[in-house]
C-alpha atoms as a PDB file:
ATOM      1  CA  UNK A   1      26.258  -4.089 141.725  1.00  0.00           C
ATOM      2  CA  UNK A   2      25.894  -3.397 137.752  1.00  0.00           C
ATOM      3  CA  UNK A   3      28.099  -5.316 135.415  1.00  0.00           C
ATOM      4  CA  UNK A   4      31.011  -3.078 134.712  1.00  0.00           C
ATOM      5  CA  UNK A   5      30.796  -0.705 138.725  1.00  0.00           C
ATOM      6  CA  UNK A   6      34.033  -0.467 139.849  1.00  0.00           C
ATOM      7  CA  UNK A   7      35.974  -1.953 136.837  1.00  0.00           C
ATOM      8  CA  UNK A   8      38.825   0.025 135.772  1.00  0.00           C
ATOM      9  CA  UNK A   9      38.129  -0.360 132.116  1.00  0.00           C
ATOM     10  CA  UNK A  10      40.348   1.462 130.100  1.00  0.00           C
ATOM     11  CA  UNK A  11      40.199   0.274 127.119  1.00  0.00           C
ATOM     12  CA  UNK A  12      37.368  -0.256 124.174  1.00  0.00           C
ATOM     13  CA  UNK A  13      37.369  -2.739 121.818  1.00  0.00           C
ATOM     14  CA  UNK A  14      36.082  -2.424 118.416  1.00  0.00           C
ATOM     15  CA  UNK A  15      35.503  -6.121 116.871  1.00  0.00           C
ATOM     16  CA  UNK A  16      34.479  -6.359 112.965  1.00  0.00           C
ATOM     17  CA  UNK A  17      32.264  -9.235 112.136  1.00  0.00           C
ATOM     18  CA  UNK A  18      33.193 -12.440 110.270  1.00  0.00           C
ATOM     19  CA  UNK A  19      32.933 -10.814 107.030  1.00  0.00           C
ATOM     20  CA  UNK A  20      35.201  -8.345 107.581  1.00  0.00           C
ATOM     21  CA  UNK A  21      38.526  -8.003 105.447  1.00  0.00           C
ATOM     22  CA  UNK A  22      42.017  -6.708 106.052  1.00  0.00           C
ATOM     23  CA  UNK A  23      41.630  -3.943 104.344  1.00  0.00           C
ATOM     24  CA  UNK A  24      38.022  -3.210 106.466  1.00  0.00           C
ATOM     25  CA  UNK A  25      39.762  -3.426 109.785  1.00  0.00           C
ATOM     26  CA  UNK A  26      42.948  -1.026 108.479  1.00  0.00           C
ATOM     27  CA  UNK A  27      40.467   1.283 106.851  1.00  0.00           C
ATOM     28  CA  UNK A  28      38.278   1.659 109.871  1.00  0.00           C
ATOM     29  CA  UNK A  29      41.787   2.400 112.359  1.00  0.00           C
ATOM     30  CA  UNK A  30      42.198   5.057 109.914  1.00  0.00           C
ATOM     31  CA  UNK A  31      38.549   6.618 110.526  1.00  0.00           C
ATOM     32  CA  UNK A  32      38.714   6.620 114.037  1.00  0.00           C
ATOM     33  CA  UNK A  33      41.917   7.953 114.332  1.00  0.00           C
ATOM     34  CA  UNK A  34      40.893  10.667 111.805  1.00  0.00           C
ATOM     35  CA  UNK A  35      38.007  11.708 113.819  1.00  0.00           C
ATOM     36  CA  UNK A  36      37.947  14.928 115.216  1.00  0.00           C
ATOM     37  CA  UNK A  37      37.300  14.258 119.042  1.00  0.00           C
ATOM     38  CA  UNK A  38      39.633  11.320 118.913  1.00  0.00           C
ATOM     39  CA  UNK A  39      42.225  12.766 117.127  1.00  0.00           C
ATOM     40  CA  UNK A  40      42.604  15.541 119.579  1.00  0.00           C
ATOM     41  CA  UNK A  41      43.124  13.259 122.292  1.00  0.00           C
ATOM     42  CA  UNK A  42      45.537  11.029 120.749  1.00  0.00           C
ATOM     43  CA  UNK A  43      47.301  14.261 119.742  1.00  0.00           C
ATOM     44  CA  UNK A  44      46.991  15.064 123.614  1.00  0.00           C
ATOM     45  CA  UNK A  45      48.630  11.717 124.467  1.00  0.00           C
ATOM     46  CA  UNK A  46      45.222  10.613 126.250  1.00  0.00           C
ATOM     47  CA  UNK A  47      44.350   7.917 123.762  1.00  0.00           C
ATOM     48  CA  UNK A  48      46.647   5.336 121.925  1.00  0.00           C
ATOM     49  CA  UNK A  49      44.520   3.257 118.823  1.00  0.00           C
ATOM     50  CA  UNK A  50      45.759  -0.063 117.534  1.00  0.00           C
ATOM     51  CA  UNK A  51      45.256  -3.793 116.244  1.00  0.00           C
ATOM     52  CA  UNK A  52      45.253  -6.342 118.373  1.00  0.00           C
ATOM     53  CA  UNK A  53      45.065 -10.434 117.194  1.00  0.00           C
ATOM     54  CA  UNK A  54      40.969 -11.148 118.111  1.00  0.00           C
ATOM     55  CA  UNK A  55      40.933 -13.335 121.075  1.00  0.00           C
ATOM     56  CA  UNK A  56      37.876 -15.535 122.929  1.00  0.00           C
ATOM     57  CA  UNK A  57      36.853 -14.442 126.203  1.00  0.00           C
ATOM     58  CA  UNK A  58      39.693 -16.345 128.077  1.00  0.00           C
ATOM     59  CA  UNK A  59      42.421 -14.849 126.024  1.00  0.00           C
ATOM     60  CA  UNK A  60      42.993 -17.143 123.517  1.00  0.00           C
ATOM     61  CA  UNK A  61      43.370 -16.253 119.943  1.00  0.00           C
ATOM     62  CA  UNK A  62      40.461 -16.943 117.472  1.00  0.00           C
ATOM     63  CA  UNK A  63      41.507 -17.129 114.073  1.00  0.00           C
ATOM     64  CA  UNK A  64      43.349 -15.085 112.015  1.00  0.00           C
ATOM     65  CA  UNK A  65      40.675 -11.449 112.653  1.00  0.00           C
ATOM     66  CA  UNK A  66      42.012  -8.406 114.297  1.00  0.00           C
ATOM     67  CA  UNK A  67      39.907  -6.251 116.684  1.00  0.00           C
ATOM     68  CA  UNK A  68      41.012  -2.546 117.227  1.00  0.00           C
ATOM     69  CA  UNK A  69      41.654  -1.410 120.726  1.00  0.00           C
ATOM     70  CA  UNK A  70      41.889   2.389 122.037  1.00  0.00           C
ATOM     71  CA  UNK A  71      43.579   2.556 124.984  1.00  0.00           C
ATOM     72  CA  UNK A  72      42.864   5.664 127.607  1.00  0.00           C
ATOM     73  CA  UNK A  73      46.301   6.707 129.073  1.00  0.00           C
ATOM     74  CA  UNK A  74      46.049   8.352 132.182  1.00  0.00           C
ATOM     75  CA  UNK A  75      42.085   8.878 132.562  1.00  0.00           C
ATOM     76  CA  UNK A  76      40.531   6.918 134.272  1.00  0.00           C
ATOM     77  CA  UNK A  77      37.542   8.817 135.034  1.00  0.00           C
ATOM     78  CA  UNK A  78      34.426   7.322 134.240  1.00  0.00           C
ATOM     79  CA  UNK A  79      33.364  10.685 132.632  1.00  0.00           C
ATOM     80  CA  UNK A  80      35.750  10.136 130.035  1.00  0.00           C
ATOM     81  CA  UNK A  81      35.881   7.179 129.052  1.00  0.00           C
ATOM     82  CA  UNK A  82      31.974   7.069 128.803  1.00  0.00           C
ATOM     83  CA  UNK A  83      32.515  10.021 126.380  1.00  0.00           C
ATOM     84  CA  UNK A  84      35.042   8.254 124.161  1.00  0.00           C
ATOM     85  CA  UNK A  85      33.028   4.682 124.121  1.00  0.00           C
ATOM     86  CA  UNK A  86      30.063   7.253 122.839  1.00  0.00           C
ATOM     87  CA  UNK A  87      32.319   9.046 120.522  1.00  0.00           C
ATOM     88  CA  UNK A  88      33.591   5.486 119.280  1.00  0.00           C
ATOM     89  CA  UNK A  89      30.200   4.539 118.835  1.00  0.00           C
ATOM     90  CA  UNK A  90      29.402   7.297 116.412  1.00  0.00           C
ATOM     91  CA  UNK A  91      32.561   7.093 114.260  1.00  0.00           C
ATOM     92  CA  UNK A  92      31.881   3.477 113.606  1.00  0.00           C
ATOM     93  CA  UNK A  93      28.387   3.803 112.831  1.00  0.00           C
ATOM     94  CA  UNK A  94      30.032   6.950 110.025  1.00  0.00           C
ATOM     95  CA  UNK A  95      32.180   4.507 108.537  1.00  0.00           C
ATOM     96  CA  UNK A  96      29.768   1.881 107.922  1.00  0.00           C
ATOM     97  CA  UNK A  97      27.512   4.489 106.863  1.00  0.00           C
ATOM     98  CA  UNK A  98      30.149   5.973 104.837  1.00  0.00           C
ATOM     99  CA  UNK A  99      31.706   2.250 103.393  1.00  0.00           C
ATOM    100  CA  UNK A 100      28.467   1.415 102.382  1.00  0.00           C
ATOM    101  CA  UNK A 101      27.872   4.333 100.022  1.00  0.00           C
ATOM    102  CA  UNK A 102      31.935   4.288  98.462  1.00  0.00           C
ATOM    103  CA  UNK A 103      32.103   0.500  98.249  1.00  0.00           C
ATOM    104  CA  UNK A 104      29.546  -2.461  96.709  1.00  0.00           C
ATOM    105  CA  UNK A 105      28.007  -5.014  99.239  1.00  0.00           C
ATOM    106  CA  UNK A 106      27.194  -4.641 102.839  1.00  0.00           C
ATOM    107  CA  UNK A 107      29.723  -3.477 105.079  1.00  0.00           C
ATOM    108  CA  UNK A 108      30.753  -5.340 107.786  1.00  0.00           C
ATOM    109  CA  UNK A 109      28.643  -5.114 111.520  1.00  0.00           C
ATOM    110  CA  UNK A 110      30.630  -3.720 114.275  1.00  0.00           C
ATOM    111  CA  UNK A 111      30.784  -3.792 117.638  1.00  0.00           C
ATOM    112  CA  UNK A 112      32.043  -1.308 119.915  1.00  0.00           C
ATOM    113  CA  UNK A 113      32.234  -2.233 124.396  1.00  0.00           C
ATOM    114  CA  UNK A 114      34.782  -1.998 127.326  1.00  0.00           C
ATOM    115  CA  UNK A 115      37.822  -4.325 127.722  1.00  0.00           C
ATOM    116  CA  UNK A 116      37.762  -5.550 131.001  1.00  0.00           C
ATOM    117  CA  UNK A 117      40.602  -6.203 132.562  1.00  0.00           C
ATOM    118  CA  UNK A 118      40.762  -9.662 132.652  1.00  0.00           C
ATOM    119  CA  UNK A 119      39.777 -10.179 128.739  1.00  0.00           C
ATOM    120  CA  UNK A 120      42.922  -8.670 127.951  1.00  0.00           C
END
């Protein structure tokens, strides 16, 4: 069995690197929740975004960073929430891509993967 087959992971964590600020982390919440696809569905009550204090892989909190979590509510078909981890994908790569043209230096790397259950 694959890493991930039957897992009920609802949830997608978007984790800014080290050199990430405040103001990085708020401004990207913004973007996703401004972008189109995702938008719609929170609008539909299908996806919630928000901060959440960064924590290690056992659940304990690491520092002072923030990660952003969307949260599907109600789908938990596969279909869907490979769609919105893809869709994430895409509007993070935009707002580094977009941060990096408005704003001097490099903008902080992101990742973007499931929450599994018992990361939470």
């Amino acid at each position: 069995m694959a890493e991930g087959d039957g897992v009920a992971c609802r949830e997608i964590r978007v984790r800014l690197d080290g050199t990430a600020s405040e103001r990085d982390v708020a401004a990207l919440k913004k973007w996703l929740e401004r972008e189109p696809p995702l938008e719609m569905r929170v609008h539909e009550g299908l996806l919630q975004i928000h901060e959440r204090p960064r924590t290690d892989g056992g659940g304990a909190p690491m520092g002072v960073g923030m990660d952003i979590v969307l949260a599907l509510v109600g789908a938990g078909a596969k279909t869907i929430f490979d769609e919105v981890l893809s869709q994430v994908k895409q509007a993070v790569e935009a707002w580094s891509n977009n941060r990096r043209e408005v704003e001097d230096g490099d903008p902080p790397t992101g990742s973007v993967g499931p929450v599994h259950p018992d990361a939470r």
